[in-house]
C-alpha atoms as a PDB file:
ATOM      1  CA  UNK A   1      60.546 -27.339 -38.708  1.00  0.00           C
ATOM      2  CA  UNK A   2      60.500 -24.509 -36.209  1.00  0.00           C
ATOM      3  CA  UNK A   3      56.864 -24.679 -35.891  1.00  0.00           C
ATOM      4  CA  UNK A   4      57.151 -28.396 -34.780  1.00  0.00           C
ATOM      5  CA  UNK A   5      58.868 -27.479 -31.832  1.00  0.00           C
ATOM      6  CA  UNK A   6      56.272 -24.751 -30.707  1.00  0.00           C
ATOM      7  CA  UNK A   7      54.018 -27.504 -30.935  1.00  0.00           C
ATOM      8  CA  UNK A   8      53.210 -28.864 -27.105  1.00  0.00           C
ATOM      9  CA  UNK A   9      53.870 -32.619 -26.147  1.00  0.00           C
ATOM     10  CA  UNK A  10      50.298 -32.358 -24.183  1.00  0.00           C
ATOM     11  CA  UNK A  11      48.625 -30.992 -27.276  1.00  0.00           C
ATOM     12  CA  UNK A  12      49.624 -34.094 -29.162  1.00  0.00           C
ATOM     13  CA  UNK A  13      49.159 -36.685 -26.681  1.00  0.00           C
ATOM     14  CA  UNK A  14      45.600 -35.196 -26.582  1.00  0.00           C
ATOM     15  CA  UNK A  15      44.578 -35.324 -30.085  1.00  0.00           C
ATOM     16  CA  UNK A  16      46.255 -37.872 -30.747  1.00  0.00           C
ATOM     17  CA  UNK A  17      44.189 -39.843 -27.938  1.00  0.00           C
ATOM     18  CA  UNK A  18      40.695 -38.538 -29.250  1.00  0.00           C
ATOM     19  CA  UNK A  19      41.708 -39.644 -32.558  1.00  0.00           C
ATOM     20  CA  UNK A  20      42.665 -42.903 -31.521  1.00  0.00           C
ATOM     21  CA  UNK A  21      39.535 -43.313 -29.035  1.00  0.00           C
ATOM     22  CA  UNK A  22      36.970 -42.050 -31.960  1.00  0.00           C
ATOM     23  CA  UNK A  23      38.389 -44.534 -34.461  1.00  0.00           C
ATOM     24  CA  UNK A  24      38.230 -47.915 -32.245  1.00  0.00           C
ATOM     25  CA  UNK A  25      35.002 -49.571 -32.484  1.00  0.00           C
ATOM     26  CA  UNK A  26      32.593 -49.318 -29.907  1.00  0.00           C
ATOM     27  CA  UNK A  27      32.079 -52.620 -27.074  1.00  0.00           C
ATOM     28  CA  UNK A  28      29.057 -53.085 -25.139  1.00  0.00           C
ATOM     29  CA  UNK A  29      29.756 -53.656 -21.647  1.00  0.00           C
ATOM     30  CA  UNK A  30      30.563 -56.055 -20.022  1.00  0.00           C
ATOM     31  CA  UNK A  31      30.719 -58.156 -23.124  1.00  0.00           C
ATOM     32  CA  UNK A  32      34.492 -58.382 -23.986  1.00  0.00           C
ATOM     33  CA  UNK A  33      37.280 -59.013 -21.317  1.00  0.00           C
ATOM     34  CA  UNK A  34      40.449 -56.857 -22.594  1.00  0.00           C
ATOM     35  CA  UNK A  35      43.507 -56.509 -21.628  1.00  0.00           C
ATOM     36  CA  UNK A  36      44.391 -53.557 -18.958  1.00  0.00           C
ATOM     37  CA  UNK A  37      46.912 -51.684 -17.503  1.00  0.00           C
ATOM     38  CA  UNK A  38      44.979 -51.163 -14.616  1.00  0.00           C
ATOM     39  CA  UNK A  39      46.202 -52.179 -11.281  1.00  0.00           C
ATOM     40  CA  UNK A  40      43.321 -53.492  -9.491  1.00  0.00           C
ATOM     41  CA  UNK A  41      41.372 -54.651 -12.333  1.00  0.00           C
ATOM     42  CA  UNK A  42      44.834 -57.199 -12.847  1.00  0.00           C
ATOM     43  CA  UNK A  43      44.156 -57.738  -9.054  1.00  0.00           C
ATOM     44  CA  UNK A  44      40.586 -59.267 -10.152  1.00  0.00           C
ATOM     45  CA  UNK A  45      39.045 -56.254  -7.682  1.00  0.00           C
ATOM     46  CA  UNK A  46      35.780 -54.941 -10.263  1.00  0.00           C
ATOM     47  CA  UNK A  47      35.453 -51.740  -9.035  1.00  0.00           C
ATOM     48  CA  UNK A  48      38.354 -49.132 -10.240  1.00  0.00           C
ATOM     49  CA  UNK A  49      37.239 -45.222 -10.273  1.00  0.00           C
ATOM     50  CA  UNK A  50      39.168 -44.987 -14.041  1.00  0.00           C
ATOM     51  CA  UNK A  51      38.168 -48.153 -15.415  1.00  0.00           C
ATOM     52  CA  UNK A  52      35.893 -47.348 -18.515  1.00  0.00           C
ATOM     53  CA  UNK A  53      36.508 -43.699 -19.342  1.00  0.00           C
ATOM     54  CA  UNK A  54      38.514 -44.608 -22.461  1.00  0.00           C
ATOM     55  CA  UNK A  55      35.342 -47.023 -23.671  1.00  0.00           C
ATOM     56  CA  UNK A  56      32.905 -44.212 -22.433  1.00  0.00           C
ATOM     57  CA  UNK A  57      35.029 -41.560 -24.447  1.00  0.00           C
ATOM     58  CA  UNK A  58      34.471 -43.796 -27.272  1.00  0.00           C
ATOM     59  CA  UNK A  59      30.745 -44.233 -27.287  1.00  0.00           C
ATOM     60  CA  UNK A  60      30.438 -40.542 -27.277  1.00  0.00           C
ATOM     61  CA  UNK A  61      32.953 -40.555 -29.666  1.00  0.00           C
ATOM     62  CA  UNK A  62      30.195 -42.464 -31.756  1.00  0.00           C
ATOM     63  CA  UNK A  63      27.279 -40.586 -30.385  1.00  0.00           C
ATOM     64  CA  UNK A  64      26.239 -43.633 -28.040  1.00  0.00           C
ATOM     65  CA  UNK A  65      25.216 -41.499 -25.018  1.00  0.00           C
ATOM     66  CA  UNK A  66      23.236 -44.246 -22.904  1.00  0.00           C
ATOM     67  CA  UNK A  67      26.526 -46.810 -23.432  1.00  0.00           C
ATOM     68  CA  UNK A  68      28.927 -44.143 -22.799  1.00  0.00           C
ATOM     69  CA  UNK A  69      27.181 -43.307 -19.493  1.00  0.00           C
ATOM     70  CA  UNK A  70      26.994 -48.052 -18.844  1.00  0.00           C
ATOM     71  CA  UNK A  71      30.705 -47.581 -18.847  1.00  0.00           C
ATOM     72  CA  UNK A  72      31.970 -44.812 -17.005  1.00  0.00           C
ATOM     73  CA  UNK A  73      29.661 -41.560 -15.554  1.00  0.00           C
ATOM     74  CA  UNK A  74      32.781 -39.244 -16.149  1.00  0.00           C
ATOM     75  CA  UNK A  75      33.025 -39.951 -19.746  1.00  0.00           C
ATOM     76  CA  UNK A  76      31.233 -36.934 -20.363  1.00  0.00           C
ATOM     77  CA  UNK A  77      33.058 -34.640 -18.414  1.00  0.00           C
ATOM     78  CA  UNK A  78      36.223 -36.350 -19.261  1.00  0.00           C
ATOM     79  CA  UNK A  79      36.051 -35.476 -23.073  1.00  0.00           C
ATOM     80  CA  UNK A  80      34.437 -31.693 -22.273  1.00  0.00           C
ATOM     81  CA  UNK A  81      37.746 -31.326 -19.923  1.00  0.00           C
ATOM     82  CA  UNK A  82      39.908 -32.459 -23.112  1.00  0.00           C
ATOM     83  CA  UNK A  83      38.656 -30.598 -25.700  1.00  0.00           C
ATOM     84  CA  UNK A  84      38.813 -27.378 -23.396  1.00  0.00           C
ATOM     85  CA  UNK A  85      42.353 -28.028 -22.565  1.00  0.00           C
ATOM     86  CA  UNK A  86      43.143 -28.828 -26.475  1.00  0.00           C
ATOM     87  CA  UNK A  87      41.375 -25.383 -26.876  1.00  0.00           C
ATOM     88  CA  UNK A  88      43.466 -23.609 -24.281  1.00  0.00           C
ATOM     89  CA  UNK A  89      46.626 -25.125 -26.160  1.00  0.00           C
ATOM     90  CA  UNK A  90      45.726 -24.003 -29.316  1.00  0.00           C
ATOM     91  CA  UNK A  91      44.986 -20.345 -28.447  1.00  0.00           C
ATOM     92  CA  UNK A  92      48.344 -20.327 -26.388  1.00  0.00           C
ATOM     93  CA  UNK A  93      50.116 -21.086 -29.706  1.00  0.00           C
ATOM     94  CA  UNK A  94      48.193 -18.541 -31.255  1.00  0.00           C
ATOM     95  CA  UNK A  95      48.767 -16.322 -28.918  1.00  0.00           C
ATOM     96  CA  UNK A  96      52.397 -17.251 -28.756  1.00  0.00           C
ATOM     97  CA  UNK A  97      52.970 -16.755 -32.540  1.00  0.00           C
ATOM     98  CA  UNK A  98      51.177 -13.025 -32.307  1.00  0.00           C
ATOM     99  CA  UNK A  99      53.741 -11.872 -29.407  1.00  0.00           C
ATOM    100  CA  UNK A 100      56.970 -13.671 -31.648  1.00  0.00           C
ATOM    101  CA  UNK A 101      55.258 -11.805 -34.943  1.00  0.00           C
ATOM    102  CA  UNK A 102      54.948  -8.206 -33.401  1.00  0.00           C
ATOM    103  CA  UNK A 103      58.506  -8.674 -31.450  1.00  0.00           C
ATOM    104  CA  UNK A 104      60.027  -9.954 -34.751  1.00  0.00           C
ATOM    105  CA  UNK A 105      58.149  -6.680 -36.684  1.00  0.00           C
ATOM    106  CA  UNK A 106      59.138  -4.168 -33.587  1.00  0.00           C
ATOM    107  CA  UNK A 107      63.325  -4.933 -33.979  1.00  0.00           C
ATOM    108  CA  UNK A 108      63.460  -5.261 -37.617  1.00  0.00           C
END
Protein backbone atom coordinates (compact mmCIF):
# COMPACT_ATOMS: atom_id res chain seq x y z
CA UNK A 1 0.00 0.00 0.00
CA UNK A 2 2.97 2.25 0.63
CA UNK A 3 3.98 2.10 -2.88
CA UNK A 4 0.52 3.52 -3.93
CA UNK A 5 1.18 6.59 -2.31
CA UNK A 6 4.69 7.15 -3.98
CA UNK A 7 2.78 6.84 -6.97
CA UNK A 8 2.19 10.62 -8.55
CA UNK A 9 -1.45 11.94 -9.25
CA UNK A 10 0.14 13.39 -12.72
CA UNK A 11 1.60 10.01 -13.54
CA UNK A 12 -1.86 8.52 -13.42
CA UNK A 13 -3.87 11.11 -14.94
CA UNK A 14 -1.34 10.62 -17.82
CA UNK A 15 -1.54 7.04 -18.47
CA UNK A 16 -4.54 6.80 -17.66
CA UNK A 17 -5.43 9.45 -20.52
CA UNK A 18 -3.26 7.60 -23.25
CA UNK A 19 -5.00 4.54 -22.33
CA UNK A 20 -8.25 5.94 -22.59
CA UNK A 21 -7.37 8.02 -25.91
CA UNK A 22 -5.71 4.70 -27.62
CA UNK A 23 -8.79 2.60 -26.85
CA UNK A 24 -11.67 5.03 -28.31
CA UNK A 25 -12.25 4.49 -31.86
CA UNK A 26 -10.96 6.71 -34.30
CA UNK A 27 -13.59 9.69 -36.14
CA UNK A 28 -12.86 11.24 -39.33
CA UNK A 29 -13.22 14.83 -39.21
CA UNK A 30 -15.55 16.72 -39.39
CA UNK A 31 -17.93 13.84 -39.61
CA UNK A 32 -19.42 13.50 -36.05
CA UNK A 33 -20.59 16.55 -33.90
CA UNK A 34 -19.69 15.54 -30.09
CA UNK A 35 -20.21 16.87 -27.20
CA UNK A 36 -17.40 19.40 -25.68
CA UNK A 37 -16.26 21.03 -22.84
CA UNK A 38 -14.83 23.59 -24.78
CA UNK A 39 -15.79 27.12 -24.29
CA UNK A 40 -15.92 28.61 -27.61
CA UNK A 41 -16.73 25.63 -29.53
CA UNK A 42 -20.27 25.78 -27.05
CA UNK A 43 -20.14 29.48 -28.24
CA UNK A 44 -20.59 28.04 -31.99
CA UNK A 45 -16.98 30.05 -32.71
CA UNK A 46 -15.02 26.97 -35.09
CA UNK A 47 -11.75 27.90 -34.48
CA UNK A 48 -10.34 26.89 -30.79
CA UNK A 49 -6.31 26.41 -30.57
CA UNK A 50 -7.12 22.92 -28.30
CA UNK A 51 -9.95 21.67 -30.13
CA UNK A 52 -8.84 18.25 -31.70
CA UNK A 53 -5.68 17.23 -29.85
CA UNK A 54 -7.52 14.48 -27.95
CA UNK A 55 -8.95 13.06 -31.60
CA UNK A 56 -5.39 13.75 -33.10
CA UNK A 57 -3.79 11.83 -30.04
CA UNK A 58 -6.04 9.14 -31.01
CA UNK A 59 -5.29 8.67 -34.65
CA UNK A 60 -1.71 8.35 -33.75
CA UNK A 61 -2.78 6.32 -31.15
CA UNK A 62 -3.96 4.04 -34.15
CA UNK A 63 -1.12 4.87 -36.42
CA UNK A 64 -3.40 7.28 -38.62
CA UNK A 65 -0.72 9.97 -39.19
CA UNK A 66 -2.45 12.01 -42.16
CA UNK A 67 -5.96 12.12 -39.84
CA UNK A 68 -4.12 12.86 -36.78
CA UNK A 69 -2.41 15.83 -38.48
CA UNK A 70 -6.75 16.81 -40.26
CA UNK A 71 -7.47 17.26 -36.62
CA UNK A 72 -5.04 19.03 -34.72
CA UNK A 73 -1.09 19.92 -35.98
CA UNK A 74 0.05 19.56 -32.23
CA UNK A 75 -1.10 16.09 -31.87
CA UNK A 76 2.23 15.02 -32.52
CA UNK A 77 4.05 17.01 -30.25
CA UNK A 78 1.34 16.72 -27.74
CA UNK A 79 1.79 12.86 -27.24
CA UNK A 80 5.95 13.15 -27.61
CA UNK A 81 5.53 15.88 -24.61
CA UNK A 82 3.42 13.10 -22.63
CA UNK A 83 5.27 10.23 -22.95
CA UNK A 84 8.52 12.29 -21.98
CA UNK A 85 6.89 13.62 -18.95
CA UNK A 86 5.44 9.92 -18.07
CA UNK A 87 9.20 9.03 -18.58
CA UNK A 88 10.51 11.73 -16.29
CA UNK A 89 7.88 10.41 -13.63
CA UNK A 90 8.86 7.08 -13.79
CA UNK A 91 12.64 7.57 -13.39
CA UNK A 92 11.84 10.04 -10.43
CA UNK A 93 10.19 7.05 -8.68
CA UNK A 94 13.02 5.07 -9.51
CA UNK A 95 15.20 7.29 -8.48
CA UNK A 96 13.20 8.00 -5.38
CA UNK A 97 13.06 4.30 -4.31
CA UNK A 98 17.16 4.01 -4.81
CA UNK A 99 17.78 7.12 -2.31
CA UNK A 100 14.81 5.47 0.37
CA UNK A 101 16.73 1.84 -0.31
CA UNK A 102 20.40 3.05 0.41
CA UNK A 103 19.07 5.48 3.41
CA UNK A 104 17.00 2.52 4.76
CA UNK A 105 20.46 0.11 4.25
CA UNK A 106 22.87 3.11 5.68
CA UNK A 107 20.79 3.33 9.41
CA UNK A 108 20.03 -0.22 9.80
Amino acid sequence: MKMLHRIPVELIFWITALVLLAIAEPIQHGHIHHFTLCPLANMGIEWCPGCGIGRAITQLLHGNVRESLAHHWFGIPALLIIGHRIIELVNRIIDNNRKLKYKEERYV
